[in-house]
C-alpha atoms as a PDB file:
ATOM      1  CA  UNK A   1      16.557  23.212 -17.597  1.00  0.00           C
ATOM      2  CA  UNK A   2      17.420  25.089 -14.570  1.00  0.00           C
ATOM      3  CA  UNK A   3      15.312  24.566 -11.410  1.00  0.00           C
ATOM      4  CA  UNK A   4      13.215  27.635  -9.900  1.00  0.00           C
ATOM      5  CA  UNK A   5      15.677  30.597  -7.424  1.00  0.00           C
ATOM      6  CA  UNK A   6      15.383  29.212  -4.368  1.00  0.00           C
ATOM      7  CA  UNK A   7      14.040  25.400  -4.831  1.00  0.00           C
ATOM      8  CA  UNK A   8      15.893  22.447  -3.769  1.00  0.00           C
ATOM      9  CA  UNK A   9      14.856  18.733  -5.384  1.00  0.00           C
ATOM     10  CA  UNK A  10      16.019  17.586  -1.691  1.00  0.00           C
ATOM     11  CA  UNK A  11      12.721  19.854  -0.641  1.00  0.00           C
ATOM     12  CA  UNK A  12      10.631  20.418  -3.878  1.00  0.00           C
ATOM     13  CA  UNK A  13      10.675  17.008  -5.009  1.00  0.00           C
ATOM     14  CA  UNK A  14       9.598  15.402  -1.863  1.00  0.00           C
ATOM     15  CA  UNK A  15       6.845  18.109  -1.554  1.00  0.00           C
ATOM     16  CA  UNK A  16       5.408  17.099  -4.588  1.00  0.00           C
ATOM     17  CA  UNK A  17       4.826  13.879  -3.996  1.00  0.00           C
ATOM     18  CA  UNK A  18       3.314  14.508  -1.161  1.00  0.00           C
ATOM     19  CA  UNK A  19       1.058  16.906  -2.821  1.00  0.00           C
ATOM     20  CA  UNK A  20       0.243  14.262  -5.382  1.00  0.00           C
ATOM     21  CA  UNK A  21      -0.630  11.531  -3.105  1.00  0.00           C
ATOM     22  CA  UNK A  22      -2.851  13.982  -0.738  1.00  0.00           C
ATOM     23  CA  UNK A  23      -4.465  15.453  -3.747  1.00  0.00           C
ATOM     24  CA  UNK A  24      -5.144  12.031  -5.826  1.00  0.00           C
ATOM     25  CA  UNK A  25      -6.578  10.138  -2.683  1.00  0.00           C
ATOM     26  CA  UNK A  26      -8.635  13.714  -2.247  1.00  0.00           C
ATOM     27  CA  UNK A  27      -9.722  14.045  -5.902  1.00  0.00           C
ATOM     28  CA  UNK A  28      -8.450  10.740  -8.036  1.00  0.00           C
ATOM     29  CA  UNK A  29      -5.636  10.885 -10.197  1.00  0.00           C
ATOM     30  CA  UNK A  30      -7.938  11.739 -13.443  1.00  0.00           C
ATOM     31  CA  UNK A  31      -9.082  15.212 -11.476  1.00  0.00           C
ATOM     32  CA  UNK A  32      -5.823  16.345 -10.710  1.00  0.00           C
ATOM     33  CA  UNK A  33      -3.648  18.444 -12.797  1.00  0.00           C
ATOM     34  CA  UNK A  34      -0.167  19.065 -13.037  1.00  0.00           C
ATOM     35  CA  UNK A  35      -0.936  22.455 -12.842  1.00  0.00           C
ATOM     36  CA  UNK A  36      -3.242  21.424  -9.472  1.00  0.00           C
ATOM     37  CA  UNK A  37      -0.502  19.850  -7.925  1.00  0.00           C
ATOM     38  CA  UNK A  38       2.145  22.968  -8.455  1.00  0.00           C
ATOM     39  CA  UNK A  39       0.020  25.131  -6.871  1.00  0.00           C
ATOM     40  CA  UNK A  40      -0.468  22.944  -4.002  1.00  0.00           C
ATOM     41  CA  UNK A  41       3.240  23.141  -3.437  1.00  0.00           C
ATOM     42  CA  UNK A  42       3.734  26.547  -4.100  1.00  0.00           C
ATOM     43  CA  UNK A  43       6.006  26.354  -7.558  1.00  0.00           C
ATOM     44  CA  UNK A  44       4.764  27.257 -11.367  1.00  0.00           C
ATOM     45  CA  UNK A  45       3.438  24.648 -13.173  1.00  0.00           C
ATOM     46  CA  UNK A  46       6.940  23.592 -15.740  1.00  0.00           C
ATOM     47  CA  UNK A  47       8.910  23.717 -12.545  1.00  0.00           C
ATOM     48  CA  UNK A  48       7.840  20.098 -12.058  1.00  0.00           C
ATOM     49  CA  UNK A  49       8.457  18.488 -14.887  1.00  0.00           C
ATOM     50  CA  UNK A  50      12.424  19.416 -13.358  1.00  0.00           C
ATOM     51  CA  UNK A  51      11.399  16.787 -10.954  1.00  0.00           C
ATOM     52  CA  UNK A  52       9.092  14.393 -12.716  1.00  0.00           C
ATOM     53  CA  UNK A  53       8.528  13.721 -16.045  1.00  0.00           C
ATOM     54  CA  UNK A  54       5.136  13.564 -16.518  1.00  0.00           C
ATOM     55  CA  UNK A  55       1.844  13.066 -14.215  1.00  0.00           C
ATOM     56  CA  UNK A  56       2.144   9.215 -15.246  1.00  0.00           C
ATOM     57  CA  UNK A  57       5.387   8.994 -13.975  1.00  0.00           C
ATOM     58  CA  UNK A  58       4.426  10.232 -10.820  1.00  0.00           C
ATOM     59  CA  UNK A  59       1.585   8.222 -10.142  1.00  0.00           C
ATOM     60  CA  UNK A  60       4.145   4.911 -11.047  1.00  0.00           C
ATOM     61  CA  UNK A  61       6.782   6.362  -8.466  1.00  0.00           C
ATOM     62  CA  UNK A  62       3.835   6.674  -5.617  1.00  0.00           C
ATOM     63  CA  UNK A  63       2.374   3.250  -6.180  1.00  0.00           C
ATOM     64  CA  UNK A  64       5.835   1.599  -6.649  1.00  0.00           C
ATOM     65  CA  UNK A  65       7.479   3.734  -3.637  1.00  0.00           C
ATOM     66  CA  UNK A  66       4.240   2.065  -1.442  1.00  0.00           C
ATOM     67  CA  UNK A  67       4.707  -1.180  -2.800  1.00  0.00           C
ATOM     68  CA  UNK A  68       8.582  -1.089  -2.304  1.00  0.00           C
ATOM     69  CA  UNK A  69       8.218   0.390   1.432  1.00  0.00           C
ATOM     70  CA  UNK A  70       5.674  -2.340   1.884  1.00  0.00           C
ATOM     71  CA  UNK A  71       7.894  -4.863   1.141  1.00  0.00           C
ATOM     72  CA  UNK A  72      10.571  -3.938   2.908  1.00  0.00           C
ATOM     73  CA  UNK A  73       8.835  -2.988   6.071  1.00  0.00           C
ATOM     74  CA  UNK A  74       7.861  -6.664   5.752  1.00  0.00           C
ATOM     75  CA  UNK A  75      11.154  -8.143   5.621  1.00  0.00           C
ATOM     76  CA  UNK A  76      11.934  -6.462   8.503  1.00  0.00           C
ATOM     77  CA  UNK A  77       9.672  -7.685  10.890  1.00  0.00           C
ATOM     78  CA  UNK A  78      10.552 -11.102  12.554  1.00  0.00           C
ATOM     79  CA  UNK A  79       9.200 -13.755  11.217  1.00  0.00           C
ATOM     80  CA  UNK A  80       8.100 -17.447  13.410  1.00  0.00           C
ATOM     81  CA  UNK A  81       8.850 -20.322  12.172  1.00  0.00           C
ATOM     82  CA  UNK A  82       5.481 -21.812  12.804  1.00  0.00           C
ATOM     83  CA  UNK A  83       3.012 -21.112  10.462  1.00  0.00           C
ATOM     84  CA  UNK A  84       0.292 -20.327  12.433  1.00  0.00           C
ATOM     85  CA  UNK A  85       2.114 -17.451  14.321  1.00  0.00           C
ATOM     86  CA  UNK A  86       3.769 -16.301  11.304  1.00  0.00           C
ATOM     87  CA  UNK A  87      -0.054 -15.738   9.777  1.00  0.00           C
ATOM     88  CA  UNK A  88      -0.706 -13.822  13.059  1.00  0.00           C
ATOM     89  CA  UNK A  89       2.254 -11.893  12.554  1.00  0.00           C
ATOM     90  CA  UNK A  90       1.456 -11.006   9.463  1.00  0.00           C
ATOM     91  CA  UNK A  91      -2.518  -9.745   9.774  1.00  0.00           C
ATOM     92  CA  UNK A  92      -1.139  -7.384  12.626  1.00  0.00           C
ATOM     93  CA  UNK A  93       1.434  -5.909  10.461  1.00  0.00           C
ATOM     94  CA  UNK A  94      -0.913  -5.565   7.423  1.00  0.00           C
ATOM     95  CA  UNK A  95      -3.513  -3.938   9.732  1.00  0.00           C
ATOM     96  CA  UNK A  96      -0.782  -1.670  11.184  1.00  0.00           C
ATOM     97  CA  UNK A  97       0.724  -0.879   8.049  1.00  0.00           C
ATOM     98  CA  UNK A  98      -2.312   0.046   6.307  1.00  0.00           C
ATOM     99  CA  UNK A  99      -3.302   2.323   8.821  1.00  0.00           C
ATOM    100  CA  UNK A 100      -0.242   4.338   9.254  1.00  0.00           C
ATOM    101  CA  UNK A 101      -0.698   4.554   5.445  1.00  0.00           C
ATOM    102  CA  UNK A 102      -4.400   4.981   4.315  1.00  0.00           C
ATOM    103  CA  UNK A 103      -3.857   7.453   1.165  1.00  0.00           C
ATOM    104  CA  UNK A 104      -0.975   5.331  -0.503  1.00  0.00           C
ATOM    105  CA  UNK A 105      -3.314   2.026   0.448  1.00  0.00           C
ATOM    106  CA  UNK A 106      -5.970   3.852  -1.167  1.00  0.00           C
ATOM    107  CA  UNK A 107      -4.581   4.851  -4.269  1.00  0.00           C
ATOM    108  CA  UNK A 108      -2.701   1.543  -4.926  1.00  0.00           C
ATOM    109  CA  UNK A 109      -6.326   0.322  -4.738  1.00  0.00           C
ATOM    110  CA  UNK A 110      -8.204   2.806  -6.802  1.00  0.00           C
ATOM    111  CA  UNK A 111      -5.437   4.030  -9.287  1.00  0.00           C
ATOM    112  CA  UNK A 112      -4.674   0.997 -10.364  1.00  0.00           C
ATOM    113  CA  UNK A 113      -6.490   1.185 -13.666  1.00  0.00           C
ATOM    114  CA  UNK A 114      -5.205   5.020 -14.538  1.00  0.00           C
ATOM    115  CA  UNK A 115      -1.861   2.860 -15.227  1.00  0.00           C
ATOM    116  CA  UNK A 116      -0.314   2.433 -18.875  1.00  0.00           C
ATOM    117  CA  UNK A 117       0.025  -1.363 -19.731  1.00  0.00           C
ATOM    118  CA  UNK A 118       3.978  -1.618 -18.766  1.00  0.00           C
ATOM    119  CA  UNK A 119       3.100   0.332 -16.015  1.00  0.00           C
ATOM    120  CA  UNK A 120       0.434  -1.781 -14.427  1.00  0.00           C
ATOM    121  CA  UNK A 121       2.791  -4.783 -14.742  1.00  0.00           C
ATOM    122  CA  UNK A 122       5.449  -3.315 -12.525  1.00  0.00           C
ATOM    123  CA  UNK A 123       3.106  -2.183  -9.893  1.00  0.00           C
ATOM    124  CA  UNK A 124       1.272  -6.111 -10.196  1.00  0.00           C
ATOM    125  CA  UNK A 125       4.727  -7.841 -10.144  1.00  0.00           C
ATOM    126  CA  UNK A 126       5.342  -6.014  -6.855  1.00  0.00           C
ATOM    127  CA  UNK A 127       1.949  -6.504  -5.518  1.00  0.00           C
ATOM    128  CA  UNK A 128       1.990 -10.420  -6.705  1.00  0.00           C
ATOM    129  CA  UNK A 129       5.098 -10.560  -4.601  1.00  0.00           C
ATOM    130  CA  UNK A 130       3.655  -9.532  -1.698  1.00  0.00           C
ATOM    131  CA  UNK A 131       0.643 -11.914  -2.276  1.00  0.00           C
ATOM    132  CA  UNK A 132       3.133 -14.379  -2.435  1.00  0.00           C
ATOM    133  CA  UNK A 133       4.243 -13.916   1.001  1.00  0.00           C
ATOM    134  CA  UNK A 134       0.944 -14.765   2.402  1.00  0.00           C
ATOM    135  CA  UNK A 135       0.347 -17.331   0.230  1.00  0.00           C
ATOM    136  CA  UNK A 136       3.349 -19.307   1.079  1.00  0.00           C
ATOM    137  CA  UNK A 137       2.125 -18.901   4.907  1.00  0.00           C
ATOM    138  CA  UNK A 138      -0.990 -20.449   4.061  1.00  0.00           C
ATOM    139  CA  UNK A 139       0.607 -23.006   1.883  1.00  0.00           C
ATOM    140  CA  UNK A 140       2.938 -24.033   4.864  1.00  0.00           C
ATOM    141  CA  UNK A 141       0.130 -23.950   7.508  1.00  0.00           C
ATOM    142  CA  UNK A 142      -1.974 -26.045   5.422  1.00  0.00           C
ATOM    143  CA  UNK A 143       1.018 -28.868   4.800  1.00  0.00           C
ATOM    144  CA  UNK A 144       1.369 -28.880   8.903  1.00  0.00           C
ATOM    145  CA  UNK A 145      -2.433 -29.325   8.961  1.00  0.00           C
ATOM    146  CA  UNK A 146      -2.804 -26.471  11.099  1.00  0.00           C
ATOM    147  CA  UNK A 147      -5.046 -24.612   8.237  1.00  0.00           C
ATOM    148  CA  UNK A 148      -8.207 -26.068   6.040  1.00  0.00           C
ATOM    149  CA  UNK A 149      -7.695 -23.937   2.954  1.00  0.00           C
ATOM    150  CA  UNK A 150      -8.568 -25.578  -0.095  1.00  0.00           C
ATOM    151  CA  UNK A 151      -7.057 -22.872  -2.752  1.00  0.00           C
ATOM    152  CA  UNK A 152      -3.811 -20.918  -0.910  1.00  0.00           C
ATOM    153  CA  UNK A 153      -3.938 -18.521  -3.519  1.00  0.00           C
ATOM    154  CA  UNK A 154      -7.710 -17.503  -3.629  1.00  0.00           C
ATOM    155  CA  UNK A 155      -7.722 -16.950   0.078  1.00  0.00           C
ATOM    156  CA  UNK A 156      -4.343 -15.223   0.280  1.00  0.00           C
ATOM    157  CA  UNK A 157      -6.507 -12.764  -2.171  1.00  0.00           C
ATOM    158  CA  UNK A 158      -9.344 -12.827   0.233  1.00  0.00           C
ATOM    159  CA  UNK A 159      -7.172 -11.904   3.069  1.00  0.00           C
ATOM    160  CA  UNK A 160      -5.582  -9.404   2.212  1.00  0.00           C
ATOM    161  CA  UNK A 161      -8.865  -7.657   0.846  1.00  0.00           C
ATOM    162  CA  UNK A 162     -10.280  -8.318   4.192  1.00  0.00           C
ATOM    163  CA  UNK A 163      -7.089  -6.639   6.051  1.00  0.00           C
ATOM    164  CA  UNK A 164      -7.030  -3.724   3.373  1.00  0.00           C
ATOM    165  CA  UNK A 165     -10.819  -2.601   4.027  1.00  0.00           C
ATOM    166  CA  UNK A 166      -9.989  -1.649   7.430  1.00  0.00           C
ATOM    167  CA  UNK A 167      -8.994   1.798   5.788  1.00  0.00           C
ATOM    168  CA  UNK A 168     -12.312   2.255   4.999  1.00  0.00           C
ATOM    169  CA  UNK A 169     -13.369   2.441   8.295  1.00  0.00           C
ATOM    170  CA  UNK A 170     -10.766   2.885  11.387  1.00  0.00           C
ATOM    171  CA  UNK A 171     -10.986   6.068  12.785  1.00  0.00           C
ATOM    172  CA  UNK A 172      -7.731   6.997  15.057  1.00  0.00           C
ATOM    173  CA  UNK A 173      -9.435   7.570  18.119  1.00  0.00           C
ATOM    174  CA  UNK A 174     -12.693   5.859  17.784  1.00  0.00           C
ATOM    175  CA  UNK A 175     -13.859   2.943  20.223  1.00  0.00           C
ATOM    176  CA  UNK A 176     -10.981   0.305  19.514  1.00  0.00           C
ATOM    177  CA  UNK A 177      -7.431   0.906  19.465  1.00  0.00           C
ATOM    178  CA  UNK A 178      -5.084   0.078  16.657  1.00  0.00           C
ATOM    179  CA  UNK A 179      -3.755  -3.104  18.970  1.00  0.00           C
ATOM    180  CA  UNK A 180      -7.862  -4.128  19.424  1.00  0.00           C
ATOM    181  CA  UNK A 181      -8.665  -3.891  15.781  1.00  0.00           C
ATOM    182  CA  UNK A 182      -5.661  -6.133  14.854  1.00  0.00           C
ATOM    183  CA  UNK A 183      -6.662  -8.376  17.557  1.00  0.00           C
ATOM    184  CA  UNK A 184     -10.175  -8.951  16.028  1.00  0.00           C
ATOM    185  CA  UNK A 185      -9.041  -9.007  12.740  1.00  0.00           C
ATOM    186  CA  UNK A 186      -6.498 -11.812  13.618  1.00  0.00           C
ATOM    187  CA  UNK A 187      -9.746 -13.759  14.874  1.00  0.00           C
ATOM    188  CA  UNK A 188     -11.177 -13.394  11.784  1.00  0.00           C
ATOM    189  CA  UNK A 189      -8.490 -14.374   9.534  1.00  0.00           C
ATOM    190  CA  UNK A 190      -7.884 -17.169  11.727  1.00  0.00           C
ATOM    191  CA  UNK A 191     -11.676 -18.755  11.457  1.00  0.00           C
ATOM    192  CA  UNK A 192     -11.451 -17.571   7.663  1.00  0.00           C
ATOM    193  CA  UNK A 193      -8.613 -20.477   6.990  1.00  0.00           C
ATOM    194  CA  UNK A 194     -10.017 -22.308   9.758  1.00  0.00           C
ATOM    195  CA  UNK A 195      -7.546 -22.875  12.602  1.00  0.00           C
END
């Protein structure tokens, strides 16, 4: 199938995307059309399916494109070899991360169940990995007695839900800064697993 006079996938497909992720964090991913989401980008409706297959498939490339920048935004930060810093390392880069991405973090959240069963398992696989990294932190603080946390895995959970909900909230340019909310969040998480 030939692609619209005058599109380019380097352009259009990017576009939509974008369109998809503004419009399901906007209206949830049950509201939305395909139809919706063409006219948002300015193309008729079967031009997309040139670009994605179905309105499924695009909500599985936005959740796994988060998850996958996630991780890999991760990696790249340095990482301490104590474990106490490397937990304060990594509530400031969840708390910056999620705010310099609050409609993907939402939708990961709230789309979650609009997933098909093989679906949902790529997207937790990817999330459980993440999980993991926290978990291990925990793990390793708690083995150099620098944390009291019974269950690693239920607080790694507990964490992160903690860090996530400040998208619910943060304004950018209400009373705290990015750098003060990540500051008192780090207090928190550190009295949470009590260090």
């Amino acid at each position: 199938m030939a692609r619209t006079a005058g599109s380019h996938s380097d352009i259009t497909g990017p576009r939509i995307r974008e369109a998809a992720l503004r419009l399901f964090a906007k209206h949830g991913y049950a509201a939305v059309s395909m139809r919706k989401i063409a006219s948002d980008v300015g193309v008729q409706a079967g031009a997309l399916y040139n670009y994605i297959p179905d309105k499924q498939a695009l909500l599985v490339s936005l959740l796994k494109g988060h998850m996958d920048e996630l991780l890999e935004a991760w990696q790249a930060e340095p990482r301490p070899d104590d474990p106490l810093a490397r937990l304060e390392a990594f509530v400031r880069f969840h708390i910056g991360f999620t705010l310099r991405h609050p409609e993907s973090i939402f939708i990961s959240y709230m789309e979650l169940r609009n997933l098909e069963p093989e679906n949902f398992a790529v997207i937790e696989a990817l999330r459980g990995r993440y999980e993991a990294v926290l978990e291990e932190i925990l793990r390793d603080g708690r083995d150099a007695g620098q944390l009291a946390v019974p269950d690693t895995r239920i607080a790694a959970f507990a964490l992160i839900a903690m860090l996530t909900g400040v998208n619910t909230w943060y304004r950018e340019g209400g009373r705290l800064s990015e750098e003060e909310v990540a500051t008192l969040y780090w207090d928190m998480a550190r009295k949470a697993v009590g260090a």
